[in-house]
PDB file of N, CA and C in Angstrom:
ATOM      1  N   UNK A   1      -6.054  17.909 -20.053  1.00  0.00           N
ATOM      2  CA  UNK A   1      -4.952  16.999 -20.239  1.00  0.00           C
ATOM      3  C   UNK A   1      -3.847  17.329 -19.235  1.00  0.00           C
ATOM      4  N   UNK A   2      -3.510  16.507 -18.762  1.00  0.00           N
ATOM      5  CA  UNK A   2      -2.157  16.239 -17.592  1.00  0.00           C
ATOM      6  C   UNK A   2      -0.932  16.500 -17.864  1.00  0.00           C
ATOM      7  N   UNK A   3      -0.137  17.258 -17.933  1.00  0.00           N
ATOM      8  CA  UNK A   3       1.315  16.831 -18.181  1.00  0.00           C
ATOM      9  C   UNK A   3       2.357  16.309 -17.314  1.00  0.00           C
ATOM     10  N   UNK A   4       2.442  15.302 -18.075  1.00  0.00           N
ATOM     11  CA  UNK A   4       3.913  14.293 -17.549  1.00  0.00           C
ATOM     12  C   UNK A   4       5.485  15.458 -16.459  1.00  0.00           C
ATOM     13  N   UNK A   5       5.318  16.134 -15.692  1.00  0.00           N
ATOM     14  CA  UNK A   5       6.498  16.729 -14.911  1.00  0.00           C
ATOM     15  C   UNK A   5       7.449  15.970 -14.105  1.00  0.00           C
ATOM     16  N   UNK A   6       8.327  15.179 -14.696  1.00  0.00           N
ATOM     17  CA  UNK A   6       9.353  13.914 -14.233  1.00  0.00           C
ATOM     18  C   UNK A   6      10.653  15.448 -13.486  1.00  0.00           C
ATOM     19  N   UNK A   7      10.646  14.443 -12.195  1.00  0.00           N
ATOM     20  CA  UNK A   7      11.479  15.704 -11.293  1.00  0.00           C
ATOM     21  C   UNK A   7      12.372  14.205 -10.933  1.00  0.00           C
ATOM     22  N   UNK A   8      13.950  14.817 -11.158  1.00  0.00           N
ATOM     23  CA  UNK A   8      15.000  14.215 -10.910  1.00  0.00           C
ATOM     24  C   UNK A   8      14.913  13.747  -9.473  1.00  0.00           C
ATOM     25  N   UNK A   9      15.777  12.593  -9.001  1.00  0.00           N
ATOM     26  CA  UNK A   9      15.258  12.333  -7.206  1.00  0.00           C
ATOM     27  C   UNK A   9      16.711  12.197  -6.849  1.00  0.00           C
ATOM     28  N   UNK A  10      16.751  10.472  -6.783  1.00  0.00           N
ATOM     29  CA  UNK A  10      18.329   9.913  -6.452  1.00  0.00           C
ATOM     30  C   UNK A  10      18.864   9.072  -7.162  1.00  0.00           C
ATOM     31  N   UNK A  11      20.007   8.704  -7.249  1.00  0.00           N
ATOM     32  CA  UNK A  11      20.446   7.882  -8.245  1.00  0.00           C
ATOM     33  C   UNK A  11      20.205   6.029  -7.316  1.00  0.00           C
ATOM     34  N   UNK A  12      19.628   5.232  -8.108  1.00  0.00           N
ATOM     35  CA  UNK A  12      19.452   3.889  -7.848  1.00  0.00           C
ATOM     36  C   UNK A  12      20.655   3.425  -7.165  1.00  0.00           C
ATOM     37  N   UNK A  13      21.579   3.675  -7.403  1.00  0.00           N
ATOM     38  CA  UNK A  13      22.959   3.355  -6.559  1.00  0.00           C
ATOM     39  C   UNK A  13      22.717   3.655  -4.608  1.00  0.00           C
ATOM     40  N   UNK A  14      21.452   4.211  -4.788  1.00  0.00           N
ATOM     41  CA  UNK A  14      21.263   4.614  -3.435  1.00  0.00           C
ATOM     42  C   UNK A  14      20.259   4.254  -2.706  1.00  0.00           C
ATOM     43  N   UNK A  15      19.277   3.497  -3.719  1.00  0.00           N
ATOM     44  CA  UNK A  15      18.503   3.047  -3.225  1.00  0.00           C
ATOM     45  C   UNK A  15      18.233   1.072  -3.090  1.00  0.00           C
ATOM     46  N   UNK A  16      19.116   0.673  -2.803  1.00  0.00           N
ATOM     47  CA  UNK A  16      19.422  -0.848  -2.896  1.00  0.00           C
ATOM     48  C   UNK A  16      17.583  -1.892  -2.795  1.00  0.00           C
ATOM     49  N   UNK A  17      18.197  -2.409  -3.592  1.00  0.00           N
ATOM     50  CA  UNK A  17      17.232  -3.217  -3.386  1.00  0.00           C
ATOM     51  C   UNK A  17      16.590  -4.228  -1.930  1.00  0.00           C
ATOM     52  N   UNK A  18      15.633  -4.038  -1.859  1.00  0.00           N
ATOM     53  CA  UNK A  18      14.607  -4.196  -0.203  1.00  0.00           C
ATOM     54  C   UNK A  18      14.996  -2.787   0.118  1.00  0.00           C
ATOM     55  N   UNK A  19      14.822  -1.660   0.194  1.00  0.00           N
ATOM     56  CA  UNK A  19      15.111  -0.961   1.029  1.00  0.00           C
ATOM     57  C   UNK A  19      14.137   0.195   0.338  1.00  0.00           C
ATOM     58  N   UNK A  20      14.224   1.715   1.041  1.00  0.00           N
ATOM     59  CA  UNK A  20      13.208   2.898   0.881  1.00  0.00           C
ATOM     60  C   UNK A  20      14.039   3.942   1.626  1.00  0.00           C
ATOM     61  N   UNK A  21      13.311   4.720   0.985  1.00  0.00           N
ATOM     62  CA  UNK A  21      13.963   6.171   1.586  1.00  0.00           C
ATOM     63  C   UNK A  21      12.717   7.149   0.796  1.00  0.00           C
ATOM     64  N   UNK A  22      13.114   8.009   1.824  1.00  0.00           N
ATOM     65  CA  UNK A  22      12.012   9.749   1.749  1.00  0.00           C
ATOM     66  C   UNK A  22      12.678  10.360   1.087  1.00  0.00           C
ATOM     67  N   UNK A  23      12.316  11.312  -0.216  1.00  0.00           N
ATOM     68  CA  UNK A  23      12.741  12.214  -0.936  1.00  0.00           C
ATOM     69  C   UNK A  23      11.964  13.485  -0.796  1.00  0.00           C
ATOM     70  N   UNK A  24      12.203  14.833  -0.765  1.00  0.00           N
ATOM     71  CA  UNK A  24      10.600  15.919  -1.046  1.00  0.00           C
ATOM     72  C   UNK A  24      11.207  15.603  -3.126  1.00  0.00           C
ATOM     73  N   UNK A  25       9.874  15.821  -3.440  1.00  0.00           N
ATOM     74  CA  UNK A  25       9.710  16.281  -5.183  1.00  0.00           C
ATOM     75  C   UNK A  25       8.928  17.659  -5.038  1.00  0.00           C
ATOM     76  N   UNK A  26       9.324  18.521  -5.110  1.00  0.00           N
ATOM     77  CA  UNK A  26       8.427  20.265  -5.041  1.00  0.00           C
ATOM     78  C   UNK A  26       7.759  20.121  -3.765  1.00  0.00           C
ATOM     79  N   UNK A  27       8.132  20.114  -2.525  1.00  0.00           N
ATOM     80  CA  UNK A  27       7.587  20.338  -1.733  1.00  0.00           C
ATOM     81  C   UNK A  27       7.064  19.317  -0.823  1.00  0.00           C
ATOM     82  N   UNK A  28       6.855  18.101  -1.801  1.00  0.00           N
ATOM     83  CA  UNK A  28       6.109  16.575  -1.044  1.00  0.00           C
ATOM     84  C   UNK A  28       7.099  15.818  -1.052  1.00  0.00           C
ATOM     85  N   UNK A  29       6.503  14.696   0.453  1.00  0.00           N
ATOM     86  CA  UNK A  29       7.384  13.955   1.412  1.00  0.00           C
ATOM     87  C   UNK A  29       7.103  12.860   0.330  1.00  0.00           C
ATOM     88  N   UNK A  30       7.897  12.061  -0.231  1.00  0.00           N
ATOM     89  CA  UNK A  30       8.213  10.927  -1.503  1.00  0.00           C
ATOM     90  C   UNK A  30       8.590   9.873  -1.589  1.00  0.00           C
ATOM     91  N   UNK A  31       7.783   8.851  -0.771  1.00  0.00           N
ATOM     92  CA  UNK A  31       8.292   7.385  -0.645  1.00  0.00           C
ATOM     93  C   UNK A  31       8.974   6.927  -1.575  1.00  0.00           C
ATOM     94  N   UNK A  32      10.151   5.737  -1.269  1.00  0.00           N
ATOM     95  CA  UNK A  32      11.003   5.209  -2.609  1.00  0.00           C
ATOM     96  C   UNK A  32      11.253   4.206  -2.137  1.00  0.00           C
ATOM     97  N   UNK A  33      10.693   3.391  -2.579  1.00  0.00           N
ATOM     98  CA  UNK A  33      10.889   2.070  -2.378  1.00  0.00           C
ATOM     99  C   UNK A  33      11.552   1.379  -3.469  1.00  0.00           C
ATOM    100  N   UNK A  34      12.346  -0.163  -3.141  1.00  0.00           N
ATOM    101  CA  UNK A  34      13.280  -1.251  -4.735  1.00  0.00           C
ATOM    102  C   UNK A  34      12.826  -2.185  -3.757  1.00  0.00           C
ATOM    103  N   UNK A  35      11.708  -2.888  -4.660  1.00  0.00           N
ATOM    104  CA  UNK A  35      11.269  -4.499  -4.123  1.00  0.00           C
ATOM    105  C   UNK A  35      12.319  -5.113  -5.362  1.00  0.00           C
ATOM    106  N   UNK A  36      13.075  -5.657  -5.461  1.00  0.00           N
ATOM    107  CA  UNK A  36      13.866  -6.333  -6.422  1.00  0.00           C
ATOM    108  C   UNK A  36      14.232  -6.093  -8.062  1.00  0.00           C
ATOM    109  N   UNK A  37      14.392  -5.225  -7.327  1.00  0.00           N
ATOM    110  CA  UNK A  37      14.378  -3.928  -8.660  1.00  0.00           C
ATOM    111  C   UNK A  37      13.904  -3.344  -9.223  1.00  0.00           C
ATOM    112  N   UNK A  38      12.689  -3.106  -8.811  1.00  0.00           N
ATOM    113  CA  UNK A  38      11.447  -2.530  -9.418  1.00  0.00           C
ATOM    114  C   UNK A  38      11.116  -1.689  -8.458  1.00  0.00           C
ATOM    115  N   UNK A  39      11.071  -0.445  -8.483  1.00  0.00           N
ATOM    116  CA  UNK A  39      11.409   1.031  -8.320  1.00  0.00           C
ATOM    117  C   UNK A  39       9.936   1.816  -8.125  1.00  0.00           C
ATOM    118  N   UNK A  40       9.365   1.871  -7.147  1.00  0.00           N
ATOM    119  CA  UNK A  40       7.868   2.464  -7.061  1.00  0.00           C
ATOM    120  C   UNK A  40       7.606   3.942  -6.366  1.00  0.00           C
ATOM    121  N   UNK A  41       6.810   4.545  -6.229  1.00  0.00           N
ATOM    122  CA  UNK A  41       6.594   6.028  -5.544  1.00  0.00           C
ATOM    123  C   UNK A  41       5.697   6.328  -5.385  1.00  0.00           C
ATOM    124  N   UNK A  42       5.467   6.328  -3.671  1.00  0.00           N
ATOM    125  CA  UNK A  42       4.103   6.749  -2.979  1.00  0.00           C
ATOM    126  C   UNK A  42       4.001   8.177  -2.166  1.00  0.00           C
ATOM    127  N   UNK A  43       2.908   8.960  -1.952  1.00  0.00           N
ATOM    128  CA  UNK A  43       2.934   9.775  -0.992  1.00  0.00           C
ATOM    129  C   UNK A  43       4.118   8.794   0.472  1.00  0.00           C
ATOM    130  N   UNK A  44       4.560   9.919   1.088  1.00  0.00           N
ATOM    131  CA  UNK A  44       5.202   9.344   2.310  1.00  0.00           C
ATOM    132  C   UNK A  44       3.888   9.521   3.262  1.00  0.00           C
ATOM    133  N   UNK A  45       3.046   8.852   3.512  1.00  0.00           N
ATOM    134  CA  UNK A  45       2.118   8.543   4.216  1.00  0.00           C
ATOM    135  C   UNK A  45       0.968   8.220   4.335  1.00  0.00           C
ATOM    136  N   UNK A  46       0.775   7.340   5.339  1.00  0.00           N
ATOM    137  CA  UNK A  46      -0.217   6.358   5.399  1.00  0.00           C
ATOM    138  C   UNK A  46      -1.554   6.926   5.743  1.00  0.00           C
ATOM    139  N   UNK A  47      -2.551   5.835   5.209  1.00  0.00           N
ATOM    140  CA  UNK A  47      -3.659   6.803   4.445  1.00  0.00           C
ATOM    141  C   UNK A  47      -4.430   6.509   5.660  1.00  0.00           C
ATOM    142  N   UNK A  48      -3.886   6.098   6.706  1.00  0.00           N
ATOM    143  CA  UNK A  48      -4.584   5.962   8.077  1.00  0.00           C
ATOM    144  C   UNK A  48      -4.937   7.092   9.136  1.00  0.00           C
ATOM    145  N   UNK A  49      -3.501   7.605   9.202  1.00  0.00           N
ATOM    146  CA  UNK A  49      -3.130   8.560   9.932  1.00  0.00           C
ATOM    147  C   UNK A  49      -2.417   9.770   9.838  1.00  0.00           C
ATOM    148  N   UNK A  50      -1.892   9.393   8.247  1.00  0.00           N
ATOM    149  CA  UNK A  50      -0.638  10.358   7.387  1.00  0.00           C
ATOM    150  C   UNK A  50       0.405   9.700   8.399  1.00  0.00           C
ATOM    151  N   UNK A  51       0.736   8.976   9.371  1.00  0.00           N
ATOM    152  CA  UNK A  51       1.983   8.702   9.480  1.00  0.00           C
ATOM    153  C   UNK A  51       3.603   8.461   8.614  1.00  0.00           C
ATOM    154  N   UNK A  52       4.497   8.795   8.484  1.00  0.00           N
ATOM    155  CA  UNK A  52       5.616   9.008   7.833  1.00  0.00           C
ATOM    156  C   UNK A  52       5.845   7.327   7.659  1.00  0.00           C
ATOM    157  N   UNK A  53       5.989   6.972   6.219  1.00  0.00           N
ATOM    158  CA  UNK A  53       5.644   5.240   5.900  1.00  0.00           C
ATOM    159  C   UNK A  53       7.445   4.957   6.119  1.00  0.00           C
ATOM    160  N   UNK A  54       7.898   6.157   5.889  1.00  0.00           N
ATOM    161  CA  UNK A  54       9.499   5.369   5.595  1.00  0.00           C
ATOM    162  C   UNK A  54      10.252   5.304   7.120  1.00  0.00           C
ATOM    163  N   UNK A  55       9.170   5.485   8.092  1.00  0.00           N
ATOM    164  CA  UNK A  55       9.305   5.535   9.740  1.00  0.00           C
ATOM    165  C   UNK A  55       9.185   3.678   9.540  1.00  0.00           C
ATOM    166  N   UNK A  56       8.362   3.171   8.539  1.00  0.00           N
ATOM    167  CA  UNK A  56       7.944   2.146   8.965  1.00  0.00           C
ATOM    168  C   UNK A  56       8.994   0.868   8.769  1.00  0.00           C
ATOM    169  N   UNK A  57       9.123  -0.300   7.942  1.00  0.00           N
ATOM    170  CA  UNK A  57       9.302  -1.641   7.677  1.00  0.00           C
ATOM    171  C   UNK A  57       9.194  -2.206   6.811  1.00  0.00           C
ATOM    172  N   UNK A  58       9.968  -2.194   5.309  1.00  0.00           N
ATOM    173  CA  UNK A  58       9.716  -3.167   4.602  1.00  0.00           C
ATOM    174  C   UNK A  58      10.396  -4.407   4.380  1.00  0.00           C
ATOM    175  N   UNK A  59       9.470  -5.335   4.235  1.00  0.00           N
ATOM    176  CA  UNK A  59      10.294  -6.726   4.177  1.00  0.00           C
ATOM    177  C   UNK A  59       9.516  -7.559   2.987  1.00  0.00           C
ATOM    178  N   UNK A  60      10.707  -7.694   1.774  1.00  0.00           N
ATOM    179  CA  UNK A  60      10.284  -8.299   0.604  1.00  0.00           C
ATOM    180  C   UNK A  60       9.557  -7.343  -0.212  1.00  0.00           C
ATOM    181  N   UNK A  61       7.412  -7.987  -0.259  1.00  0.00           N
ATOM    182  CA  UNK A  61       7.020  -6.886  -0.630  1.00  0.00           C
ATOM    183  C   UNK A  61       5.939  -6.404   0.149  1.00  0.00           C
ATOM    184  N   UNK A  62       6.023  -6.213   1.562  1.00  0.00           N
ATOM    185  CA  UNK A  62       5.284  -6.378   2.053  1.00  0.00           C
ATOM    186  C   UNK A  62       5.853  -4.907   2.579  1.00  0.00           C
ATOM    187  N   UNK A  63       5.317  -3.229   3.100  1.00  0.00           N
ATOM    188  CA  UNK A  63       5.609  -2.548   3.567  1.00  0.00           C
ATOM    189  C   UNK A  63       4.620  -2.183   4.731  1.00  0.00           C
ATOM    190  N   UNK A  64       5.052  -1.740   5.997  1.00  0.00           N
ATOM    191  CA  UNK A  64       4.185  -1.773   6.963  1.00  0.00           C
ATOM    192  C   UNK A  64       4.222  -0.893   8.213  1.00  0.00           C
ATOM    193  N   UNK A  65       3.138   0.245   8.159  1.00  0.00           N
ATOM    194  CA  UNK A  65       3.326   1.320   8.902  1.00  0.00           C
ATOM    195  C   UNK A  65       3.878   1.082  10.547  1.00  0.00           C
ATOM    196  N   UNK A  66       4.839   2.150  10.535  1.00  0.00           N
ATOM    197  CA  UNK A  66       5.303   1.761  12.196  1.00  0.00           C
ATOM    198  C   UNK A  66       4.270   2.238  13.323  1.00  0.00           C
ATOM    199  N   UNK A  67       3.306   3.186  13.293  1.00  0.00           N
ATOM    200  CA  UNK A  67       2.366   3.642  14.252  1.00  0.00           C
ATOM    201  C   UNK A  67       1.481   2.585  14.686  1.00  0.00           C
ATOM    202  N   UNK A  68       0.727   2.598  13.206  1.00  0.00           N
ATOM    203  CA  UNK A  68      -0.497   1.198  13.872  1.00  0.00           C
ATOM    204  C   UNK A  68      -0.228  -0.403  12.856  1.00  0.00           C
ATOM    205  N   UNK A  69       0.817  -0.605  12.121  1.00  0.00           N
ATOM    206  CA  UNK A  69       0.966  -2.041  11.916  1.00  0.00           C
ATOM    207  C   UNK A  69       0.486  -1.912  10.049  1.00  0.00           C
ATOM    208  N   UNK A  70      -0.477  -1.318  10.080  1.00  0.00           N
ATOM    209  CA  UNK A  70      -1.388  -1.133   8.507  1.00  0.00           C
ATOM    210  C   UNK A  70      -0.329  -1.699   7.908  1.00  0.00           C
ATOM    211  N   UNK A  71      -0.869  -2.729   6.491  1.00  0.00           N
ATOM    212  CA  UNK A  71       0.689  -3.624   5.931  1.00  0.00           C
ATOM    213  C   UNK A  71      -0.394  -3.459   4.213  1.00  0.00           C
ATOM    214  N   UNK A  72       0.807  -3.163   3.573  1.00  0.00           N
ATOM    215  CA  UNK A  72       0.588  -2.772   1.931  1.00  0.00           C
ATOM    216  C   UNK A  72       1.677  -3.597   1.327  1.00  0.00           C
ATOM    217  N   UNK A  73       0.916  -3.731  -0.005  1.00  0.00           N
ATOM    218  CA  UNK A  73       1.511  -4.491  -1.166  1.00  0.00           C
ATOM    219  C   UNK A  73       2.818  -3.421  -1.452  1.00  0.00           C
ATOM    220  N   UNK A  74       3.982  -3.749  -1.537  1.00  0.00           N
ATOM    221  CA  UNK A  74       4.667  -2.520  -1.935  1.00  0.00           C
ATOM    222  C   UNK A  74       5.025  -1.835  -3.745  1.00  0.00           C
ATOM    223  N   UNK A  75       4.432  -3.204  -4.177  1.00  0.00           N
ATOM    224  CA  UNK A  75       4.388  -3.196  -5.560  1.00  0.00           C
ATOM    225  C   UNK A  75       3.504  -2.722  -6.491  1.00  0.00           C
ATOM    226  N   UNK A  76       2.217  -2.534  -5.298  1.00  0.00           N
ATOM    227  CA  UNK A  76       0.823  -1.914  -5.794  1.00  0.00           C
ATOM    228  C   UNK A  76       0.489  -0.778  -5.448  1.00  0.00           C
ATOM    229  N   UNK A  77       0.595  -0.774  -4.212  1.00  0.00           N
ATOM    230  CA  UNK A  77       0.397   0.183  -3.049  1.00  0.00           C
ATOM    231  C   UNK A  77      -1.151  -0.103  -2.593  1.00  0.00           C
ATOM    232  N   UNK A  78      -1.333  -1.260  -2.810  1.00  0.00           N
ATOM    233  CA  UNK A  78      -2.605  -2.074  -1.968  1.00  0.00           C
ATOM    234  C   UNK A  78      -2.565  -2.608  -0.904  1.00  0.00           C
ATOM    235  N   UNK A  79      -3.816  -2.319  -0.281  1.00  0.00           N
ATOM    236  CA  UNK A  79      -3.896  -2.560   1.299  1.00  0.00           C
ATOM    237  C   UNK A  79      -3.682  -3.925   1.323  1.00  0.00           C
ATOM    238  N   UNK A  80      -2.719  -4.598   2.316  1.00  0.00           N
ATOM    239  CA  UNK A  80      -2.899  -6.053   2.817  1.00  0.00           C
ATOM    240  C   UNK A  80      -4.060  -6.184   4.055  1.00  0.00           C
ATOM    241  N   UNK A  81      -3.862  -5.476   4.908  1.00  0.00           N
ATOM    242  CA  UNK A  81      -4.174  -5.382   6.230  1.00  0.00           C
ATOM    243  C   UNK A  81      -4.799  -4.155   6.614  1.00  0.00           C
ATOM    244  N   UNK A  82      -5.765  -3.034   6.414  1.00  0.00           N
ATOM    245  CA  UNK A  82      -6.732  -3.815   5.809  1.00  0.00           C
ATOM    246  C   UNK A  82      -7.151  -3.862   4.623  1.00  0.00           C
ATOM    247  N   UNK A  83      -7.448  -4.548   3.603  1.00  0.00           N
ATOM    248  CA  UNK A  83      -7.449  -4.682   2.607  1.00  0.00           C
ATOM    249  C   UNK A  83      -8.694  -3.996   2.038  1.00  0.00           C
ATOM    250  N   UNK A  84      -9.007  -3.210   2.238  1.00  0.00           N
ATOM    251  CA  UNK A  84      -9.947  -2.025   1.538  1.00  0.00           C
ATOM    252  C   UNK A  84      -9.015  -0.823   1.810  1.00  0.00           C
ATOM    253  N   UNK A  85      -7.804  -0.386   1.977  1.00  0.00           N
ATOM    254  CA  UNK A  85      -7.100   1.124   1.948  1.00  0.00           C
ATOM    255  C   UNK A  85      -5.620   0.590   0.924  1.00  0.00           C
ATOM    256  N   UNK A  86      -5.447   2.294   0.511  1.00  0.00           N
ATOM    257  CA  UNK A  86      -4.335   1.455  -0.565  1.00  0.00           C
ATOM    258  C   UNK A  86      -3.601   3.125  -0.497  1.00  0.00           C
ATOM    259  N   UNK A  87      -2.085   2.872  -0.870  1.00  0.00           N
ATOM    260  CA  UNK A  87      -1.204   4.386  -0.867  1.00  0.00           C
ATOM    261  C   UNK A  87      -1.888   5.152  -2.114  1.00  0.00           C
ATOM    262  N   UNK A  88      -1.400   6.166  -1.802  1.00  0.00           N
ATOM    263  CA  UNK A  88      -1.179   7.031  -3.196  1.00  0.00           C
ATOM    264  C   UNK A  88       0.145   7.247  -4.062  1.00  0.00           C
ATOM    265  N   UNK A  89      -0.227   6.743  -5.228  1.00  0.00           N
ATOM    266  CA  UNK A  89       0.896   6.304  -5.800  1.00  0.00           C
ATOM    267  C   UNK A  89       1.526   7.315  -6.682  1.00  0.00           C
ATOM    268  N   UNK A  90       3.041   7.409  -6.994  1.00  0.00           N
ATOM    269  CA  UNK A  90       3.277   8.610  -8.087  1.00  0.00           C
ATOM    270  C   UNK A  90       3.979   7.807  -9.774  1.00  0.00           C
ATOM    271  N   UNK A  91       3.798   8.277 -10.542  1.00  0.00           N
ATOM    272  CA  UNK A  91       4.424   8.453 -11.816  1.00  0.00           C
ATOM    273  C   UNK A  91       6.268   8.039 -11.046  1.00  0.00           C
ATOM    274  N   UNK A  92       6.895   7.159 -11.623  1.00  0.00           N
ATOM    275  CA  UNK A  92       8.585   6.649 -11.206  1.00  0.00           C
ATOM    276  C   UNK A  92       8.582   5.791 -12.574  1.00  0.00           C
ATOM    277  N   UNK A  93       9.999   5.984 -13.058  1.00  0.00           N
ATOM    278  CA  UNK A  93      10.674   5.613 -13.785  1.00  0.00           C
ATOM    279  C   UNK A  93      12.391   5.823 -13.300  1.00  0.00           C
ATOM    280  N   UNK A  94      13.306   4.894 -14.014  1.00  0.00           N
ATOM    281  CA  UNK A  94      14.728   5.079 -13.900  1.00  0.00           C
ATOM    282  C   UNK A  94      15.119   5.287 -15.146  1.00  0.00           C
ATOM    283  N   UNK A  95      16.066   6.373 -15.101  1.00  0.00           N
ATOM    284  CA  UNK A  95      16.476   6.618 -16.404  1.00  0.00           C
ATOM    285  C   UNK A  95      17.989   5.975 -16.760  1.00  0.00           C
ATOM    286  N   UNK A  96      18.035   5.822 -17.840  1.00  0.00           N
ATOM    287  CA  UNK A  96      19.534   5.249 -18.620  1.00  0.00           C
ATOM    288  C   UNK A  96      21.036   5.551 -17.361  1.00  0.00           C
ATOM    289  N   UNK A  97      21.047   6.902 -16.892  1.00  0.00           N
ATOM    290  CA  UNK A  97      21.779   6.853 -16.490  1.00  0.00           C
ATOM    291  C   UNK A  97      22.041   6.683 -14.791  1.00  0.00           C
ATOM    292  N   UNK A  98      20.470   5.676 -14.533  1.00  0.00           N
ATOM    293  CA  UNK A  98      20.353   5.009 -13.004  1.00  0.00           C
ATOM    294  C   UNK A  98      19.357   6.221 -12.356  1.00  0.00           C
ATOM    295  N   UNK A  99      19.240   7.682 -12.773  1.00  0.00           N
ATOM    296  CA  UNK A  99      18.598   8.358 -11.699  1.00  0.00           C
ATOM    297  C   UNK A  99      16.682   8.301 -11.190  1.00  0.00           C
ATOM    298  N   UNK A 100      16.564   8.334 -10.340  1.00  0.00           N
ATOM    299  CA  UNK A 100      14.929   7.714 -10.634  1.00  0.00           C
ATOM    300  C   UNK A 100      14.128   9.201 -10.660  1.00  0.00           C
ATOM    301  N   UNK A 101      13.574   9.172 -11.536  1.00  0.00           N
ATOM    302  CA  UNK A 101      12.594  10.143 -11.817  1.00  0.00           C
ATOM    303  C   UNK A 101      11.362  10.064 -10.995  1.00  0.00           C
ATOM    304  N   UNK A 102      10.555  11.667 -10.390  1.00  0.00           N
ATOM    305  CA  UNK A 102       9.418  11.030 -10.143  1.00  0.00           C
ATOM    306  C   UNK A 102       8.181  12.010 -10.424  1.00  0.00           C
ATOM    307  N   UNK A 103       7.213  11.760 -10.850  1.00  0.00           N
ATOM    308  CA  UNK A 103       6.176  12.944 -11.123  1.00  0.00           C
ATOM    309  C   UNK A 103       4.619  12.870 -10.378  1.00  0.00           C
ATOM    310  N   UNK A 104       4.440  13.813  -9.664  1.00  0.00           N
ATOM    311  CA  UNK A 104       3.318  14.008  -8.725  1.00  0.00           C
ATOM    312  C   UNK A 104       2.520  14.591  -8.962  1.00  0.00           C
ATOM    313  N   UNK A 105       1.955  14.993 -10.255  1.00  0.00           N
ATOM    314  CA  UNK A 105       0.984  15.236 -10.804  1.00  0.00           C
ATOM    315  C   UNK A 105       0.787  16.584 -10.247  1.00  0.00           C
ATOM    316  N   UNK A 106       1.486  17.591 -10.106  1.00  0.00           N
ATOM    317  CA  UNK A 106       1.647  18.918 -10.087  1.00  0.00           C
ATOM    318  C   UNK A 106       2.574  19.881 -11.648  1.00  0.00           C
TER     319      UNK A 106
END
């Protein structure tokens, strides 16, 4: 059995909606993405090359590596382009008092 380890990040006040930013959680690089308010968390890198994703572009919900183009659902973390690769996703929640939690299964 797994336990749930929710590690404090940033407060939502900082992460505006359309936008992302890199956090470490214990050590790992921590995508953070707000597609319209909805608050998601991926490894920071693309499952292509490990390139750094928050190097890349998101627009709407569409996020899209800056090295070679690779374009993901940002809501899923499913491949658009090409659509057989998908992120690795983490455990995110926001808590009552705005801060986003995130747990990486460590």
């Amino acid at each position: 059995m797994t336990t749930v380890r929710w590690r404090d990040t940033i407060n939502l006040d900082d992460l505006w909606e359309g936008d992302m930013t890199a956090v470490s959680v214990d050590g790992e690089s921590v995508l953070l993405v707000n597609v319209d308010g909805s608050v998601r968390a991926y490894a920071n890198q693309c499952p292509h090359q490990a390139s750094a994703l928050d190097q890349g572009d998101l627009d709407g919900e569409t996020l899209t590596c800056a090295t070679h183009l690779w374009e993901f659902n940002a809501l899923t973390g499913l491949g658009i382009n090409p659509n057989d690769a998908a992120l690795k996703s983490y455990g995110c929640q926001v808590g009552d008092d705005g801060t986003i939690y995130v747990d990486i299964g460590r």
